[in-house]
Protein backbone atom coordinates (compact mmCIF):
# COMPACT_ATOMS: atom_id res chain seq x y z
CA UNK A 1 0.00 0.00 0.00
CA UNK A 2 1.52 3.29 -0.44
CA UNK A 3 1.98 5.96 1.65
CA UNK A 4 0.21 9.66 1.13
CA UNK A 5 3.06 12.33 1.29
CA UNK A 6 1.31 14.64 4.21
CA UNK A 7 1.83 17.90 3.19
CA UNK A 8 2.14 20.85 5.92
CA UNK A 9 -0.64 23.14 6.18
CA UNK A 10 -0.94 26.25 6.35
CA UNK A 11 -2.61 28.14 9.50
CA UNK A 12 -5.61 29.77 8.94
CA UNK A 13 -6.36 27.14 6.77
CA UNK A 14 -8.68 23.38 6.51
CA UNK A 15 -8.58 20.38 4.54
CA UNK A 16 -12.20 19.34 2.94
CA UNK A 17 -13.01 15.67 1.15
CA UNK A 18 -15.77 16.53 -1.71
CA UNK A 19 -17.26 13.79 -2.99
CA UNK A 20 -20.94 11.44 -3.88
CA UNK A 21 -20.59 8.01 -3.28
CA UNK A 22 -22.49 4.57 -2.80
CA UNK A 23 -19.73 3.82 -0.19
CA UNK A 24 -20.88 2.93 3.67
CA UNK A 25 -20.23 5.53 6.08
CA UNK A 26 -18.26 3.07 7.78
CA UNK A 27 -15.57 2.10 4.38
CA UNK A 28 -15.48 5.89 3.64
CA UNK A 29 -12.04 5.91 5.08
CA UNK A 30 -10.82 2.77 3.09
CA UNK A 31 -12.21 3.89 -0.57
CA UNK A 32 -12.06 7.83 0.16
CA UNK A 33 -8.83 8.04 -2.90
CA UNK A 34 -11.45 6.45 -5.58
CA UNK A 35 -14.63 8.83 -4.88
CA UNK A 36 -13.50 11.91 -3.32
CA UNK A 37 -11.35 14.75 -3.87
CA UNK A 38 -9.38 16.81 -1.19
CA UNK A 39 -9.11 20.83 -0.73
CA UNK A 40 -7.29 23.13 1.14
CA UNK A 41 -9.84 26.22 2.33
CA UNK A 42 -9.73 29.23 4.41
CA UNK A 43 -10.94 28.91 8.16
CA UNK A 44 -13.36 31.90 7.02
CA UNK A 45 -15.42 29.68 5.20
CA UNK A 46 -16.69 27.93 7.76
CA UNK A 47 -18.36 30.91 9.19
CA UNK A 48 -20.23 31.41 5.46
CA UNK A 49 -23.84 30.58 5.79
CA UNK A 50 -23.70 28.28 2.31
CA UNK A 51 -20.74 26.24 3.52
CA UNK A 52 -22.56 25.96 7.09
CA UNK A 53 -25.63 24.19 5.21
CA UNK A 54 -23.20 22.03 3.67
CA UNK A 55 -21.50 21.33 6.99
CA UNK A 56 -25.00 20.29 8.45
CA UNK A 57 -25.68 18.39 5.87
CA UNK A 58 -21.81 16.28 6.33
CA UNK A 59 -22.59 16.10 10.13
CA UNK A 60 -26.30 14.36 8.98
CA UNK A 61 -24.51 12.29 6.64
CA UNK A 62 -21.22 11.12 8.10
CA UNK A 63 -21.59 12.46 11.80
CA UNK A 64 -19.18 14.40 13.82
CA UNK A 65 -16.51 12.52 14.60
CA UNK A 66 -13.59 12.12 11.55
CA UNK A 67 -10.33 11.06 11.46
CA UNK A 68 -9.00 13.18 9.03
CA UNK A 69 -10.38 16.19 6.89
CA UNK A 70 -13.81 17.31 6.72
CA UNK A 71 -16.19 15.31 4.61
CA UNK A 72 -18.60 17.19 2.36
CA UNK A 73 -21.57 15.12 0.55
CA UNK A 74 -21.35 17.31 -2.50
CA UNK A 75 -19.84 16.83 -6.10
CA UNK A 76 -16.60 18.52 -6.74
CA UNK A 77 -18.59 21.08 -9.58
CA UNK A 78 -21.28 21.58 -6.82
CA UNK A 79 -18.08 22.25 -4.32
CA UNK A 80 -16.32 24.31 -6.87
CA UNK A 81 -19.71 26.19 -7.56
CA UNK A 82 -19.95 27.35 -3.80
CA UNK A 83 -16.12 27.68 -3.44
CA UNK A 84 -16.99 30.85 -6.29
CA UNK A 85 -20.00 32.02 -4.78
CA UNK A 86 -18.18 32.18 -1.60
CA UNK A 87 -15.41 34.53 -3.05
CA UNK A 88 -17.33 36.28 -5.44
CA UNK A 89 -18.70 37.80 -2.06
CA UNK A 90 -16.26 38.08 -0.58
CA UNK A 91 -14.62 40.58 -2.97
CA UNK A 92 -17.96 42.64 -3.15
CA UNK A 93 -17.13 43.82 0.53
């Protein structure tokens, strides 16, 4: 099996797993490389009120307790979407 490189993050900052699968919350660990893909966001986002929807929706989905990044039941476009949205406001201020 081979190893993921772990790269160092920066502060201020959080790793999110986007991604729709068929998989069992309890194999999402084992098959997360196959269905989901990882992103590195701002700590600001969480505070948006479109990213907390999604985050209710992870916590209904895959609970509260992770080891690892933050798991978001959303497609990458549908993640990519909001990640716009989010910043798009963001320079309107």
């Amino acid at each position: 099996m081979e190893e993921r490189k772990k790269m160092k993050l920066k502060k201020g900052w959080v790793v999110v797993q986007v991604g729709l699968s068929e998989v069992s919350n309890d194999l999402i660990q084992d098959y997360c490389c196959d269905y989901f893909q990882r992103f590195y966001v701002p700590i600001s986002y969480l505070y948006n009120p479109l990213f907390q929807k999604l985050l209710e929706k992870a916590s209904e989905i895959y609970g509260y307790q992770t080891n690892g990044p933050l798991m978001l039941p959303c497609s990458v476009d549908e993640f990519l979407l909001l990640r716009w949205l989010i910043e798009k406001v963001a320079s309107n201020k």
